[in-house]
C-alpha atoms as a PDB file:
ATOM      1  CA  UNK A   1      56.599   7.253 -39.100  1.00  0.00           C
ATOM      2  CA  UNK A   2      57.384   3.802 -38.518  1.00  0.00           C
ATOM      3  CA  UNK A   3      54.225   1.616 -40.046  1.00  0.00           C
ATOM      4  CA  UNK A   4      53.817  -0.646 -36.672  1.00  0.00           C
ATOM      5  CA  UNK A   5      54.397   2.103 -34.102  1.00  0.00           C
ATOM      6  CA  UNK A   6      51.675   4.191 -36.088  1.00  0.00           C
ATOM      7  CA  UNK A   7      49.514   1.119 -35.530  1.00  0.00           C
ATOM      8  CA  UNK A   8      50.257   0.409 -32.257  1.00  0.00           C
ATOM      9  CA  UNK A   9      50.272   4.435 -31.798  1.00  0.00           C
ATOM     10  CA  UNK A  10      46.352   3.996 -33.693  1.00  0.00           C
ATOM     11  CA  UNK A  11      45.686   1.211 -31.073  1.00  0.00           C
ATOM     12  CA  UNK A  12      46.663   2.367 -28.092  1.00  0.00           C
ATOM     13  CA  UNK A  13      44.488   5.569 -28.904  1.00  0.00           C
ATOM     14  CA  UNK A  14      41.345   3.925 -30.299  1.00  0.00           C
ATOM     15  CA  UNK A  15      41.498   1.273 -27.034  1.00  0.00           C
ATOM     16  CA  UNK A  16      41.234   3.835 -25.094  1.00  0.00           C
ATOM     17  CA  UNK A  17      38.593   5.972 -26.495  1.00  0.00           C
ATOM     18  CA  UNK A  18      36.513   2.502 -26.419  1.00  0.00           C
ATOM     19  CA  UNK A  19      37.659   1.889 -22.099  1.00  0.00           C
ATOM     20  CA  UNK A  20      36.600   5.895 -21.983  1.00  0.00           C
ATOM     21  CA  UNK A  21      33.300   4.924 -23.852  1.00  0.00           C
ATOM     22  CA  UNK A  22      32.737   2.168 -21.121  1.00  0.00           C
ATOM     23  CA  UNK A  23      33.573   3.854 -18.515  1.00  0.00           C
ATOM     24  CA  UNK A  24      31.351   6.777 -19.203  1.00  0.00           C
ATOM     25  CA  UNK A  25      28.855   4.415 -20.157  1.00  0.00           C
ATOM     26  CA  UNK A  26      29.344   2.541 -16.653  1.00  0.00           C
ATOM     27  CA  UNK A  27      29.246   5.689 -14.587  1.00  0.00           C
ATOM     28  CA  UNK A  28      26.585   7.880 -15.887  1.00  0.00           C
ATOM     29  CA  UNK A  29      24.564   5.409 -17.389  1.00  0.00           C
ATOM     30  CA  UNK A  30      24.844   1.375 -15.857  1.00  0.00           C
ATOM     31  CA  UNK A  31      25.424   2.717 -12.458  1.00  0.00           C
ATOM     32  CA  UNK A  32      22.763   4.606 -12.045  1.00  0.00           C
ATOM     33  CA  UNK A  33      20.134   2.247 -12.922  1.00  0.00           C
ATOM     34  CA  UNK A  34      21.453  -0.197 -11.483  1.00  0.00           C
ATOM     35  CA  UNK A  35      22.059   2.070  -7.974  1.00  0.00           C
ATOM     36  CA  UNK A  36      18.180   2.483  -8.582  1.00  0.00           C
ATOM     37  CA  UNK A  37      16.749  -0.603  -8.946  1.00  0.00           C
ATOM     38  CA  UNK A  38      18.680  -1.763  -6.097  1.00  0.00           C
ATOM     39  CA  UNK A  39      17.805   1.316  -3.800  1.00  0.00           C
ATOM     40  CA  UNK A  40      13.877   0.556  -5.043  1.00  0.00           C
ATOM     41  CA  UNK A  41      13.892  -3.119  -4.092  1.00  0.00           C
ATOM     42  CA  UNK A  42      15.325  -2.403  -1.010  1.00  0.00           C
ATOM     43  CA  UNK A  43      12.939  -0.158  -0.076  1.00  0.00           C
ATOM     44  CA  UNK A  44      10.174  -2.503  -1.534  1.00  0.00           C
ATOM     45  CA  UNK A  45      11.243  -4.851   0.826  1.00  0.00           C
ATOM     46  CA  UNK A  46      10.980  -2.804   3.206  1.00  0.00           C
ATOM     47  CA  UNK A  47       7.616  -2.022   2.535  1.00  0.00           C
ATOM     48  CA  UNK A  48       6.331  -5.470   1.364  1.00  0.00           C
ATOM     49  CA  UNK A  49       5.735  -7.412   4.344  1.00  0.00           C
ATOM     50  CA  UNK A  50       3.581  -4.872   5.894  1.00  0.00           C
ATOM     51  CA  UNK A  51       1.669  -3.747   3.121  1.00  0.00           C
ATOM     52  CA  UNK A  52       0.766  -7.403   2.560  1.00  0.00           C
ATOM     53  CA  UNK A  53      -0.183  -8.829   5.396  1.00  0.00           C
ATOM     54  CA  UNK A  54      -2.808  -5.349   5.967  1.00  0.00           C
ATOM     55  CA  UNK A  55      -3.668  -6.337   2.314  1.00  0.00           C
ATOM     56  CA  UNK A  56      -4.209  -9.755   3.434  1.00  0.00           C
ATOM     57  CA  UNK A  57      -6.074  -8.797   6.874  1.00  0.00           C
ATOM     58  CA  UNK A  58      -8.497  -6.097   5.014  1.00  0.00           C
ATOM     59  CA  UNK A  59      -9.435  -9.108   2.185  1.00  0.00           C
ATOM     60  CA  UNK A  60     -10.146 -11.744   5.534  1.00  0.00           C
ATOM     61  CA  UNK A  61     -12.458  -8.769   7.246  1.00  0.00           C
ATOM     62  CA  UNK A  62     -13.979  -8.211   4.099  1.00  0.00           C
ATOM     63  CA  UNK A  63     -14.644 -11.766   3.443  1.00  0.00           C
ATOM     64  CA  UNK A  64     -16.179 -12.523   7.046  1.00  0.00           C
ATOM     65  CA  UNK A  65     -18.382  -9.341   6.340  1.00  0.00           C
ATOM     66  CA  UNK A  66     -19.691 -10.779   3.479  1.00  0.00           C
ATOM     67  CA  UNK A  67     -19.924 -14.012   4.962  1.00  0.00           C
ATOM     68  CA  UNK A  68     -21.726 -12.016   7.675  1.00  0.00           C
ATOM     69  CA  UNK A  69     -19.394 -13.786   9.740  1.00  0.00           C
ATOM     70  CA  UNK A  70     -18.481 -10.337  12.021  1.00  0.00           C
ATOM     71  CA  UNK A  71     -20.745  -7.277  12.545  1.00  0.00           C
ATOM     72  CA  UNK A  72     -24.271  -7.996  12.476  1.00  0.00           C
ATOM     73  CA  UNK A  73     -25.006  -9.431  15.654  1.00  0.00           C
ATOM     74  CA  UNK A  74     -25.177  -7.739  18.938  1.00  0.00           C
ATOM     75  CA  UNK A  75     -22.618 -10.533  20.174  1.00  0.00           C
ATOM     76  CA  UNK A  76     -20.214  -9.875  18.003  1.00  0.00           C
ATOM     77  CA  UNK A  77     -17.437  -7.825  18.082  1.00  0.00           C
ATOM     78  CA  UNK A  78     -19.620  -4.991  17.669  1.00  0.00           C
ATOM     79  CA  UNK A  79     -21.990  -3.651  14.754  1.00  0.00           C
ATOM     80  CA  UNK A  80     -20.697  -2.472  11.481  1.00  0.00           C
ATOM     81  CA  UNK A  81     -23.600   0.365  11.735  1.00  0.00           C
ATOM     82  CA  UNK A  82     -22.245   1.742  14.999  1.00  0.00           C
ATOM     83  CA  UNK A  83     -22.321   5.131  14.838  1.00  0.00           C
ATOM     84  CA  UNK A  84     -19.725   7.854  15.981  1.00  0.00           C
ATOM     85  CA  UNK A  85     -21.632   9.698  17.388  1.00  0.00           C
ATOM     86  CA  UNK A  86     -22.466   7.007  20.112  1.00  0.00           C
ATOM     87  CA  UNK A  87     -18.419   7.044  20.853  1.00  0.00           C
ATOM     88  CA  UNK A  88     -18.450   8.726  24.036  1.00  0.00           C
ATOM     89  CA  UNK A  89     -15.049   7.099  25.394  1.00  0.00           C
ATOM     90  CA  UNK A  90     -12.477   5.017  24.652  1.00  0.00           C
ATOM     91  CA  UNK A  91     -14.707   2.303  25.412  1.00  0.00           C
ATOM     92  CA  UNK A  92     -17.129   2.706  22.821  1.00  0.00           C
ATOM     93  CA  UNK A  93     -13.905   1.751  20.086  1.00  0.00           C
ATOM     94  CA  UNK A  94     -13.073  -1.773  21.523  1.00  0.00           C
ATOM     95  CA  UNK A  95     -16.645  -2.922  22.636  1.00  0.00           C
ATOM     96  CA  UNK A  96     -20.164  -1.745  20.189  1.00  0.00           C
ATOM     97  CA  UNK A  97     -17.724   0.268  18.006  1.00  0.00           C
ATOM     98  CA  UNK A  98     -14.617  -2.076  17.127  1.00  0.00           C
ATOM     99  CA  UNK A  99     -15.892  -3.713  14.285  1.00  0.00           C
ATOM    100  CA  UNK A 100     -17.013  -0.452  12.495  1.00  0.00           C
ATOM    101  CA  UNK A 101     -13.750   1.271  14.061  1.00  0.00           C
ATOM    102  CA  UNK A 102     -11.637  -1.713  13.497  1.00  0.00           C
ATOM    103  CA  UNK A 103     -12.642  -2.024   9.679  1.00  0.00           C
ATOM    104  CA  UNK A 104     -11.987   1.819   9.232  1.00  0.00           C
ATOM    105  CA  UNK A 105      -8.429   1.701  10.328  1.00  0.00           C
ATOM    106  CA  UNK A 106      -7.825  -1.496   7.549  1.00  0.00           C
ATOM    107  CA  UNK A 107      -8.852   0.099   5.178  1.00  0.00           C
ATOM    108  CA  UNK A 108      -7.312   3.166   6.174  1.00  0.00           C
ATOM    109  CA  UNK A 109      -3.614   1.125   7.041  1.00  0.00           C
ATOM    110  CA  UNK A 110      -3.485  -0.480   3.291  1.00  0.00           C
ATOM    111  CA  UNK A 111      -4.239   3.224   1.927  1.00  0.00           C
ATOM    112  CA  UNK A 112      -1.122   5.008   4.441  1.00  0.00           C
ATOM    113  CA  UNK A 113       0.670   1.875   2.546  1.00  0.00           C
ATOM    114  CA  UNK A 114      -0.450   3.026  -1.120  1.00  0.00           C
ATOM    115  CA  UNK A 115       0.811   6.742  -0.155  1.00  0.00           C
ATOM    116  CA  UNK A 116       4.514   5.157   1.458  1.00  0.00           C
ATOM    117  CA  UNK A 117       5.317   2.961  -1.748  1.00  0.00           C
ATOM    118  CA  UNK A 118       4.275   5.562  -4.266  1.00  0.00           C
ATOM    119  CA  UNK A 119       6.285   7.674  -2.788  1.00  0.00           C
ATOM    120  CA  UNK A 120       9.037   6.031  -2.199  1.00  0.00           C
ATOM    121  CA  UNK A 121       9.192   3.069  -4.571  1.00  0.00           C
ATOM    122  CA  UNK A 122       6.534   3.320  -7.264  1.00  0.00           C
ATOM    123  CA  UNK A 123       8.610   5.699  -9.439  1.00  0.00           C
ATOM    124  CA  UNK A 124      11.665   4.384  -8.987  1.00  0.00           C
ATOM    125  CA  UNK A 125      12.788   1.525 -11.974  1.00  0.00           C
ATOM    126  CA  UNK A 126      13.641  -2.517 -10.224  1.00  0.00           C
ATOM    127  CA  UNK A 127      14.702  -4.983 -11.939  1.00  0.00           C
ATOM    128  CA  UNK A 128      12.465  -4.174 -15.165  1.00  0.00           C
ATOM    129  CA  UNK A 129      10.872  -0.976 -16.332  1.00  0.00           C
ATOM    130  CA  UNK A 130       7.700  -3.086 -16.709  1.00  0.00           C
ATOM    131  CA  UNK A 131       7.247  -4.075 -13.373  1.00  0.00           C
ATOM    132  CA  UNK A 132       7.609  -1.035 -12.003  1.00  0.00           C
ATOM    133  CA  UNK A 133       4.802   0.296 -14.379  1.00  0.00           C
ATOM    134  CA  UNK A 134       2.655  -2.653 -13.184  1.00  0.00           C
ATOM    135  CA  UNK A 135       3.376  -2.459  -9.456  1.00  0.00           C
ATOM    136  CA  UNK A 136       2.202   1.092  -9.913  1.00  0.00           C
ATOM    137  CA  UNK A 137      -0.808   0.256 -11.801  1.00  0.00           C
ATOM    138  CA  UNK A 138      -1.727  -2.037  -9.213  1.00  0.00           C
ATOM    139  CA  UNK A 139      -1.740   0.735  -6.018  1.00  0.00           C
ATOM    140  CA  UNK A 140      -3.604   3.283  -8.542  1.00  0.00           C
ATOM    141  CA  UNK A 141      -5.829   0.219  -9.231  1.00  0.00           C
ATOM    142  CA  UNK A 142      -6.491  -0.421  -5.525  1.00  0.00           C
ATOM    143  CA  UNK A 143      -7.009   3.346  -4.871  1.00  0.00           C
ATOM    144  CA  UNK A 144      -9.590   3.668  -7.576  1.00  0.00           C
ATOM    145  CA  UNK A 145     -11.229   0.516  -6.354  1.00  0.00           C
ATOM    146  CA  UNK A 146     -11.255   1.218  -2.811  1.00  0.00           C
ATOM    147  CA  UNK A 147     -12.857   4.718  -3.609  1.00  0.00           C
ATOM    148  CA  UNK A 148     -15.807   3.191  -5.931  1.00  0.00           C
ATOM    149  CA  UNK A 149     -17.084   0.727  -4.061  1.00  0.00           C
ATOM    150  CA  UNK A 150     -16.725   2.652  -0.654  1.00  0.00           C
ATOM    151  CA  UNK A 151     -18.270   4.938  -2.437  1.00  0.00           C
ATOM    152  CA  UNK A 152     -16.091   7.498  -0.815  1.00  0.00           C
ATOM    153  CA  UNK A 153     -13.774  10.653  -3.317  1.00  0.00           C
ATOM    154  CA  UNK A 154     -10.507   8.837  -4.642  1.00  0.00           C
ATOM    155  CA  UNK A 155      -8.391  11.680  -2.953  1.00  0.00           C
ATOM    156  CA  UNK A 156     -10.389  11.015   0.222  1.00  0.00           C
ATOM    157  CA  UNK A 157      -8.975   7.535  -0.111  1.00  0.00           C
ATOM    158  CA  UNK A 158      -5.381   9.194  -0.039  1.00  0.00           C
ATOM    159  CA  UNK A 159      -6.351  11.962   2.614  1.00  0.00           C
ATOM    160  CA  UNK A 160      -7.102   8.769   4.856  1.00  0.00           C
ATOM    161  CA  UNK A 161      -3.870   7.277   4.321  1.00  0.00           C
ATOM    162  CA  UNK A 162      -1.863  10.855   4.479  1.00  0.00           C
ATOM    163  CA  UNK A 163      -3.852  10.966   8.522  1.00  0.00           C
ATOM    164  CA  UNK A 164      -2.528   7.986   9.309  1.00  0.00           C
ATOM    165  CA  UNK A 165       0.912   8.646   8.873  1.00  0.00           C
ATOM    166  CA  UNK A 166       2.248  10.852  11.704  1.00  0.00           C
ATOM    167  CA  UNK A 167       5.152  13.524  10.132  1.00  0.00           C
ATOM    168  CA  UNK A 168       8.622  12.306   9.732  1.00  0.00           C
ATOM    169  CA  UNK A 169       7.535   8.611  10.130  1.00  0.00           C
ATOM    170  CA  UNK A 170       7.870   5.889   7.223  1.00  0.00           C
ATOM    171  CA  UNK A 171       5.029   3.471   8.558  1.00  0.00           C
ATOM    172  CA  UNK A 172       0.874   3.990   9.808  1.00  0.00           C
ATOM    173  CA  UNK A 173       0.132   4.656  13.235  1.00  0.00           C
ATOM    174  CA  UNK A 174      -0.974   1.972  15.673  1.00  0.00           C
ATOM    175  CA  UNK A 175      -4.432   0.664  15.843  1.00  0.00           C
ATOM    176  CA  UNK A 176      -4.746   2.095  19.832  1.00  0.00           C
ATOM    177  CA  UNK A 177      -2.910   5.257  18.546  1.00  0.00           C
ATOM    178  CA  UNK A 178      -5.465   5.579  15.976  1.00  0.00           C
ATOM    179  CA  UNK A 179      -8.281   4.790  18.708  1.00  0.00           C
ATOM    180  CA  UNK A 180      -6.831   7.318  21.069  1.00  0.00           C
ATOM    181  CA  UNK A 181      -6.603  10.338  18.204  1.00  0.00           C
ATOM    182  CA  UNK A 182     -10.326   9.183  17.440  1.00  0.00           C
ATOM    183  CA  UNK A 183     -11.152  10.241  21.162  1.00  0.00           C
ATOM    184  CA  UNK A 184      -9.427  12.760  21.437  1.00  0.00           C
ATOM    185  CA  UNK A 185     -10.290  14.420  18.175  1.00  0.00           C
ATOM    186  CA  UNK A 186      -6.716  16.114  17.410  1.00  0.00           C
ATOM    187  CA  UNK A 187      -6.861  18.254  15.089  1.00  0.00           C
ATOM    188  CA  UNK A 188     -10.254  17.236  14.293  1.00  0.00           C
ATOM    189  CA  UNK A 189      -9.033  13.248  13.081  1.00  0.00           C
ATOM    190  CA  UNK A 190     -12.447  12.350  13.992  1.00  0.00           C
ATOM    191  CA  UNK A 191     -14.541  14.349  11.737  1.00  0.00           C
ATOM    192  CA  UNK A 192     -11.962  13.911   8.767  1.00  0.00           C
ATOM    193  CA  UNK A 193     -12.538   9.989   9.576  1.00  0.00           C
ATOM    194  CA  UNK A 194     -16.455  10.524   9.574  1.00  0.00           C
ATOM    195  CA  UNK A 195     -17.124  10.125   5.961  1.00  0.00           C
ATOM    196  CA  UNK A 196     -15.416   6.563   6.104  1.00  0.00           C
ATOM    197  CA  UNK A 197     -17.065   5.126   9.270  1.00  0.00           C
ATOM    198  CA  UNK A 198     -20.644   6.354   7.510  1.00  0.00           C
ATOM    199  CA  UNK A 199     -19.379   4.451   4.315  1.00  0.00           C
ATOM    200  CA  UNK A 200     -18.394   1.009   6.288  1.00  0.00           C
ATOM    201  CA  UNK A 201     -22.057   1.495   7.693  1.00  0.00           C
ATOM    202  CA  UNK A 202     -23.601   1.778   4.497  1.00  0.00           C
ATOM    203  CA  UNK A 203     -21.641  -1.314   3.312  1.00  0.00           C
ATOM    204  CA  UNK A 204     -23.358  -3.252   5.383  1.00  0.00           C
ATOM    205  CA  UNK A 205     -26.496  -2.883   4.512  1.00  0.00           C
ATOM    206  CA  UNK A 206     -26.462  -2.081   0.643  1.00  0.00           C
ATOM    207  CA  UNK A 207     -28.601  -5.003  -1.562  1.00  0.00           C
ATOM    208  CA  UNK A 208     -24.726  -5.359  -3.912  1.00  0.00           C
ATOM    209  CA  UNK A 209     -23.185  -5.241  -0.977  1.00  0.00           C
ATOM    210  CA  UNK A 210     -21.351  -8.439  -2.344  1.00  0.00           C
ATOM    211  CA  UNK A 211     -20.362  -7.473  -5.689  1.00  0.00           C
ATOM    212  CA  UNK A 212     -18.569  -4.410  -3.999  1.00  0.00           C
ATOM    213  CA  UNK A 213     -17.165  -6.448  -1.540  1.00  0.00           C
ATOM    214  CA  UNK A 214     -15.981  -8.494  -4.417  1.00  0.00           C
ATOM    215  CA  UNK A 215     -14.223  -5.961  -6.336  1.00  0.00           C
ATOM    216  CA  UNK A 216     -11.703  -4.660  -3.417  1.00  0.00           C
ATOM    217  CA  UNK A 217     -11.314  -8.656  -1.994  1.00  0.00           C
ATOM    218  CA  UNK A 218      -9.564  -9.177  -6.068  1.00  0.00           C
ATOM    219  CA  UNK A 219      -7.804  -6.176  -5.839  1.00  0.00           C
ATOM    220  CA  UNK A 220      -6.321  -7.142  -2.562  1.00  0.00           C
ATOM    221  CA  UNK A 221      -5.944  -9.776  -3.720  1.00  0.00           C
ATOM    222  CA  UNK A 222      -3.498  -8.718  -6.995  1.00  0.00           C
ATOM    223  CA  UNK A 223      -1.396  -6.692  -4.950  1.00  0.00           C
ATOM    224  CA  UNK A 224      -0.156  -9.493  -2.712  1.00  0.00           C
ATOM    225  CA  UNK A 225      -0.018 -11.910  -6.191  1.00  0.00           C
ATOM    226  CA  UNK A 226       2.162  -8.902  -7.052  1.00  0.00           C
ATOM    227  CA  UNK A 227       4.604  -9.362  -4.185  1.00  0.00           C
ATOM    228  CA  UNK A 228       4.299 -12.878  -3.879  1.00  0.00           C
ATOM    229  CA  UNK A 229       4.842 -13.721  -7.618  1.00  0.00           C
ATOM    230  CA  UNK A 230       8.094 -11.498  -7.843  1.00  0.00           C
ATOM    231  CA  UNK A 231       9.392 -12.990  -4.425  1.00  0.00           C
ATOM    232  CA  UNK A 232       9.220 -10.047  -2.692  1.00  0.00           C
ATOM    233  CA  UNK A 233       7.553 -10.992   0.458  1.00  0.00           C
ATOM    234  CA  UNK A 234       9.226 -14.138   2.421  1.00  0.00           C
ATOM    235  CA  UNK A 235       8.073 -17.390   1.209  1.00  0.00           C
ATOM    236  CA  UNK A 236       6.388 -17.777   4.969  1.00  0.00           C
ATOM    237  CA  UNK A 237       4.142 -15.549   3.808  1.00  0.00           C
ATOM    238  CA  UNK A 238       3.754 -16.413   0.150  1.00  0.00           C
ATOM    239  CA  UNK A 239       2.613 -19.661   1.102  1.00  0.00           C
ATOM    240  CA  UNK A 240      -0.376 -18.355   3.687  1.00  0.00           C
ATOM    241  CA  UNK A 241      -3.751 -18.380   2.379  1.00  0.00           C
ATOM    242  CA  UNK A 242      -7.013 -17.121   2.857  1.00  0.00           C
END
């Protein structure tokens, strides 16, 4: 055979073994990842705002409780040691109750949105495998924080979160829809609740009850670093402070 038309033979052969490589490469490998990271961001996006801002509303109740700025006073927006078993009516929620009931639902809103992104977005890879790692770290952080110094089980802190999410929807339920299940005790919301309304009265009473306090305000706190730092929140928000 002809020496340059066995090269060029050689050529065209090797060339294309090396487009195949790429193109395998590109499909099963490049694509993918890529398809994921972009399908996780999107979905932390869709997440972010919310989760923040609850983040950001349970670390300013939290703050004005340890200030005893809300919910020691009879004129306040009712007592932190109001007790369910006072809640007679849907009254009781928004008048001696809403600070106790009000504070339960925060902290049961910013665990619904610990459930939605680890489902959703914690296990998926954006951007960089280490970020995902640490935005994961940081909800199993929270969790674990949230259960110590609520002194409440860590899967409790989940079960919370879990209730608050009504089936087939991606976000919690309203503050009045969580009132009205409350009242009406379906499926017996109120007693599963009980444990975290006794804990929030505790709380407000217990001699460290600032060091505890502390703890979940920094964690709060990290998380919305998190999504602030990696410009995944709008800078409106970013920019807001405590």
């Amino acid at each position: 055979m002809n020496t340059n038309l066995s090269n060029l033979l050689y050529g065209a052969i090797g060339g294309g073994l090396v487009a195949a490589s790429f193109k395998i490469l590109e499909s099963y490998v490049i694509a993918p990842l890529v398809g994921e990271s972009l399908e996780a961001r999107k979905k932390l996006y869709f997440y972010a705002k919310p989760f923040w801002l609850d983040c950001y509303q349970l670390e300013y109740r939290l703050t004005r409780i340890n200030d005893r700025d809300i919910g020691y006073n009879s004129h306040d927006e009712g007592l932190l040691t109001a007790s369910l078993q006072d809640a007679k009516s849907i009254s009781w929620f928004i008048t001696e109750g809403y600070c106790v009931t009000s504070t339960a639902y925060l902290v049961a809103s910013v665990a619904a949105w610990i459930v939605l992104v680890e489902r959703d977005v914690a296990f998926l890879q954006f951007r960089s495998k280490s970020l995902t790692i640490k935005f994961f770290h940081l909800t199993q952080n929270l969790r674990s924080t949230i259960s110590r110094n609520f002194t409440i089980w860590h899967y409790y802190v989940t079960g919370i979160g879990e209730k608050l999410i009504r089936e087939g929807e991606n976000k919690p339920m309203t503050f009045s829809d969580f009132i009205y299940s409350l009242q009406e005790d379906e499926s017996n919301f109120l007693i599963f609740y009980s444990s975290l309304f006794q804990s929030i009265n505790e709380i407000s009473s217990t001699s460290n009850r600032e060091d505890k306090i502390r703890l979940v305000r920094k964690q709060l706190s990290e998380v919305r670093s998190f999504l602030e730092t990696n410009q995944i929140v709008p800078q409106d928000l970013a920019f807001r402070k405590m």
